[in-house]
Protein backbone atom coordinates (compact mmCIF):
# COMPACT_ATOMS: atom_id res chain seq x y z
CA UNK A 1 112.03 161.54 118.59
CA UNK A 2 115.49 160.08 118.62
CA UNK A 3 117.89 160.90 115.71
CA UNK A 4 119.62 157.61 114.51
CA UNK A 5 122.71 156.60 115.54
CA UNK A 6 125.38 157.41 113.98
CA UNK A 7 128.36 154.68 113.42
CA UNK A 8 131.41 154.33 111.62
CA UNK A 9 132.93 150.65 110.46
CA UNK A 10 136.09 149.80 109.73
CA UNK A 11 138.53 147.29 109.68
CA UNK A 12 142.35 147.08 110.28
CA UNK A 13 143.26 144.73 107.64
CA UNK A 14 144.21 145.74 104.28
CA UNK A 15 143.43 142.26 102.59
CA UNK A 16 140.87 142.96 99.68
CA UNK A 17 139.49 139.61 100.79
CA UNK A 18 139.59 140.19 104.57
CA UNK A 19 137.78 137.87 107.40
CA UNK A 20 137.85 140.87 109.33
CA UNK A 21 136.10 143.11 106.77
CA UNK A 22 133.51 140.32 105.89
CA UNK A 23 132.56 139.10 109.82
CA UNK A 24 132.28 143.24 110.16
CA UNK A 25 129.89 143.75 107.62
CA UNK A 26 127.66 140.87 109.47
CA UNK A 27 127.89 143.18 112.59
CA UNK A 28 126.75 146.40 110.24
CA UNK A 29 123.15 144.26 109.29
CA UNK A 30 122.79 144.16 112.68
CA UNK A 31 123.09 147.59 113.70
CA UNK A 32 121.25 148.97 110.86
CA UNK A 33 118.27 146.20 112.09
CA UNK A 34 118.30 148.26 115.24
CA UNK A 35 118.19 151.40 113.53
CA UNK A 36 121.39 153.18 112.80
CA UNK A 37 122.75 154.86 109.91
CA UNK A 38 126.17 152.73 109.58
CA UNK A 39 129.32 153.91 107.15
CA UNK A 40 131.51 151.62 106.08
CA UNK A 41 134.88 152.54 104.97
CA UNK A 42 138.11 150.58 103.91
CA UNK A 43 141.35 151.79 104.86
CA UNK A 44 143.16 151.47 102.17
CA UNK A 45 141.56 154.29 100.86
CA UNK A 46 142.99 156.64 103.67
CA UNK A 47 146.71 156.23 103.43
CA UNK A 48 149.11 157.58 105.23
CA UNK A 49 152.53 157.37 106.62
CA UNK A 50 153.80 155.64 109.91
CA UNK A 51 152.93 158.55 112.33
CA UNK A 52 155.74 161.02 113.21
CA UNK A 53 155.47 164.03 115.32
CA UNK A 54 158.99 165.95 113.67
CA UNK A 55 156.60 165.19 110.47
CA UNK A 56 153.47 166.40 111.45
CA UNK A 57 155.15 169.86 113.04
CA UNK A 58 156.93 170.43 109.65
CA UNK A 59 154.49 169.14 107.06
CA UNK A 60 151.10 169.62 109.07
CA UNK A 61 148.54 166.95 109.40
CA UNK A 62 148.62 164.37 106.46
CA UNK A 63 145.95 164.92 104.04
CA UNK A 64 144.10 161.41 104.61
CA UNK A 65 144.63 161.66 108.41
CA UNK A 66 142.16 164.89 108.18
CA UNK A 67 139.89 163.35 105.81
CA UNK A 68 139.45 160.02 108.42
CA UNK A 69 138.93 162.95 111.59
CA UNK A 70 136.36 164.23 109.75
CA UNK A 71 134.88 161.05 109.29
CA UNK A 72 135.08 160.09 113.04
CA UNK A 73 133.89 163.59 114.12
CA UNK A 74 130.66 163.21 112.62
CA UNK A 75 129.96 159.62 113.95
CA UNK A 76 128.82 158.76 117.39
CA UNK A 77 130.16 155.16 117.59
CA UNK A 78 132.35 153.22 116.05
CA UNK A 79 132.68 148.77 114.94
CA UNK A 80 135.92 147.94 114.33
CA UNK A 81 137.05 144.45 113.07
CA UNK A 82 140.66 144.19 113.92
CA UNK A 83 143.16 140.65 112.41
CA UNK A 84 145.41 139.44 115.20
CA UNK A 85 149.07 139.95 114.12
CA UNK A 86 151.70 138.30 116.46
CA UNK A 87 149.39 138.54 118.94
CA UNK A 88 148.77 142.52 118.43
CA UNK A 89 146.54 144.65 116.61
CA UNK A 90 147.67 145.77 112.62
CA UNK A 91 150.43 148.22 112.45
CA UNK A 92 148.07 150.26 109.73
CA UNK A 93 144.73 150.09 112.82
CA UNK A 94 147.18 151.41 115.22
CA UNK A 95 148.82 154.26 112.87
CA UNK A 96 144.96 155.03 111.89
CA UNK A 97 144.31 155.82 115.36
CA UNK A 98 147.87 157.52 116.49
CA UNK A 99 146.83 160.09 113.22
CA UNK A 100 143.48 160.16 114.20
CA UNK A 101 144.01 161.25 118.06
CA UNK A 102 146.46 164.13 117.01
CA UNK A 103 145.05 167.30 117.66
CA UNK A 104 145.56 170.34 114.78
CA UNK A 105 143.89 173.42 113.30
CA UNK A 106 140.34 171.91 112.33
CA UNK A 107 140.05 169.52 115.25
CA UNK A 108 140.55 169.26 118.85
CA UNK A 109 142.30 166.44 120.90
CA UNK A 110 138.71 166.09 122.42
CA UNK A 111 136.38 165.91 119.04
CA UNK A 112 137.85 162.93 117.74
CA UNK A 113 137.76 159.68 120.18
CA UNK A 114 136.57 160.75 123.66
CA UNK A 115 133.23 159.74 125.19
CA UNK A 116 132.29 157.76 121.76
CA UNK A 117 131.55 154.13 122.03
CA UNK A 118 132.83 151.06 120.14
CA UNK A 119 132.22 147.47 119.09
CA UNK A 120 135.29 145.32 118.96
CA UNK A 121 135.31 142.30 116.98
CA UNK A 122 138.44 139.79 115.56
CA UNK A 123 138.69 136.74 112.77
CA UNK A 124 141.16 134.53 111.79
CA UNK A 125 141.18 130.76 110.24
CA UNK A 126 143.15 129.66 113.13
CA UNK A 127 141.36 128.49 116.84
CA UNK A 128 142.10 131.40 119.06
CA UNK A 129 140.16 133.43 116.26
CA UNK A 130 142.82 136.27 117.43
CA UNK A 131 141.38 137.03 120.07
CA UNK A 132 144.82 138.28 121.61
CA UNK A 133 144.35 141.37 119.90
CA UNK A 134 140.95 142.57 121.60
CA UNK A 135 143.01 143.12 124.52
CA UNK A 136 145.51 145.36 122.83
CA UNK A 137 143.10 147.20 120.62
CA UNK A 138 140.73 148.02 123.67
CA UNK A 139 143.85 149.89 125.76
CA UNK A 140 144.38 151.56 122.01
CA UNK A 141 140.69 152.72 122.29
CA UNK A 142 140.51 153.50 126.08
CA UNK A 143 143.52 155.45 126.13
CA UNK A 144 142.23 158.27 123.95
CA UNK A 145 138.80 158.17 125.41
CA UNK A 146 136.85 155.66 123.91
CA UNK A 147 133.96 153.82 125.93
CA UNK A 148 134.30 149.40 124.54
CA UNK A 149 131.63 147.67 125.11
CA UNK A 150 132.42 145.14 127.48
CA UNK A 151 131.18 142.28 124.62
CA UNK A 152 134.01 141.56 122.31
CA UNK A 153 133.53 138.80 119.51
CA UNK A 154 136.64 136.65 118.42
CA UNK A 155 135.36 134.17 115.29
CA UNK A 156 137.69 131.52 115.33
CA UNK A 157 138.16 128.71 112.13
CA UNK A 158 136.10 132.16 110.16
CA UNK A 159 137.60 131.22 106.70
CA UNK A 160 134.69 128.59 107.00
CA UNK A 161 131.61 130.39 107.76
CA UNK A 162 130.91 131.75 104.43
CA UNK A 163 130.13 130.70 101.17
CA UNK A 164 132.77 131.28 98.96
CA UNK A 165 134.69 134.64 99.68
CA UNK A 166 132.14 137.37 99.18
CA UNK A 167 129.32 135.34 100.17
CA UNK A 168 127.28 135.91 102.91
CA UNK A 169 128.15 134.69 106.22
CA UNK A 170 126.78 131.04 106.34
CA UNK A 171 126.94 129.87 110.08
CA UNK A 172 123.94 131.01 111.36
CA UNK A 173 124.93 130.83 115.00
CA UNK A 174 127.89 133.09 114.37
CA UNK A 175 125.64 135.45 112.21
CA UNK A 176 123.18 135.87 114.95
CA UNK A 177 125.66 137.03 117.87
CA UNK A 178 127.94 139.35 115.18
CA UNK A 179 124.39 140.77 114.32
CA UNK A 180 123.93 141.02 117.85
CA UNK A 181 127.02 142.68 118.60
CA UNK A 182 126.08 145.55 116.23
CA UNK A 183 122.31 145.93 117.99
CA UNK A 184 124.05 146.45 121.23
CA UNK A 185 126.28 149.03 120.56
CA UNK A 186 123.31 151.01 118.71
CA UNK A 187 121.42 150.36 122.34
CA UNK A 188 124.70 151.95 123.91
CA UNK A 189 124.44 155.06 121.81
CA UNK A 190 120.78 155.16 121.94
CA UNK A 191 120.74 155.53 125.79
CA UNK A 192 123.86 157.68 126.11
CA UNK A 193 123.04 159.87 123.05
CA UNK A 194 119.70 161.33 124.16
């Protein structure tokens, strides 16, 4: 039998009420539908500072940067929801990951990102539905070994898909390919994982 998939969501926006965090927890139904065991986590509960290497040979590997390896380590697959900011991915998404790929005494270079797979996904009010930053975010990934889906989801005009703002996602359309989004990359890790 098949162990479950494991997957890790997050988001790179630090709004409490976040488009990004809500279309993202649309994509989680669906890939706990197709049979994965999906943790969620906010990053504003792993802070840490801007990334510098003079800091991390002096002072070691920040203490929420080793908490978030750990995290990735034990996952095999990762949704991220990333906001578009002038036309870019979230300076706190891209420090996440610069932290994340740094190599130390618990963890290798190799343990954290490479050969996993992701999910991208983007939401904004506005009609591009930031889809500039998919582009960005998947050299981010691919550059420290990350397999992206070829599927990428941008939700344009998102502020009015739900009902009020920590209601459920009320365009069904929308709902269904998010959802969908989440069942394929549990497929991806259930043929590459066996």
């Amino acid at each position: 039998m098949t162990k479950k998939p494991k997957i890790l969501a997050f988001s790179g926006s630090l709004r409490e009420h976040s488009l990004n965090k809500r279309v993202l927890k649309t994509a989680i139904s669906g890939a706990e539908n197709a049979g994965a065991e999906v943790t969620y986590i906010d990053l504003r509960d792993y802070p840490m500072p801007i990334y510098n290497p003079d800091d991390q040979e002096e002072n070691g590997m920040d203490e929420n940067a080793l908490r978030l390896q750990g995290l990735l380590v034990q996952h095999d697959g990762f949704l991220i929801a990333s906001p578009e900011y002038n036309g870019s991915i979230s300076s706190a998404l891209k420090n996440v990951i610069d932290w994340a790929s740094r190599p130390n005494e618990q963890y290798n270079r190799s343990d954290v990102f490479p050969g996993k797979a992701a999910a991208m996904i983007t939401a904004s009010p506005g009609s591009f539905g930031g889809v500039r930053a998919l582009a960005h975010l998947r050299g981010v990934l691919t550059s420290v070994g990350v397999i992206v889906l070829p599927k990428e989801i941008a939700v344009s005009f998102a502020d009015k898909m739900f009902n009020g703002e920590d209601g459920e996602m009320a365009d069904k359309g929308m709902k269904k390919i998010l959802e969908g989004l989440g069942a394929s990359l549990v497929e991806m890790l259930l043929k590459t994982r066996q």
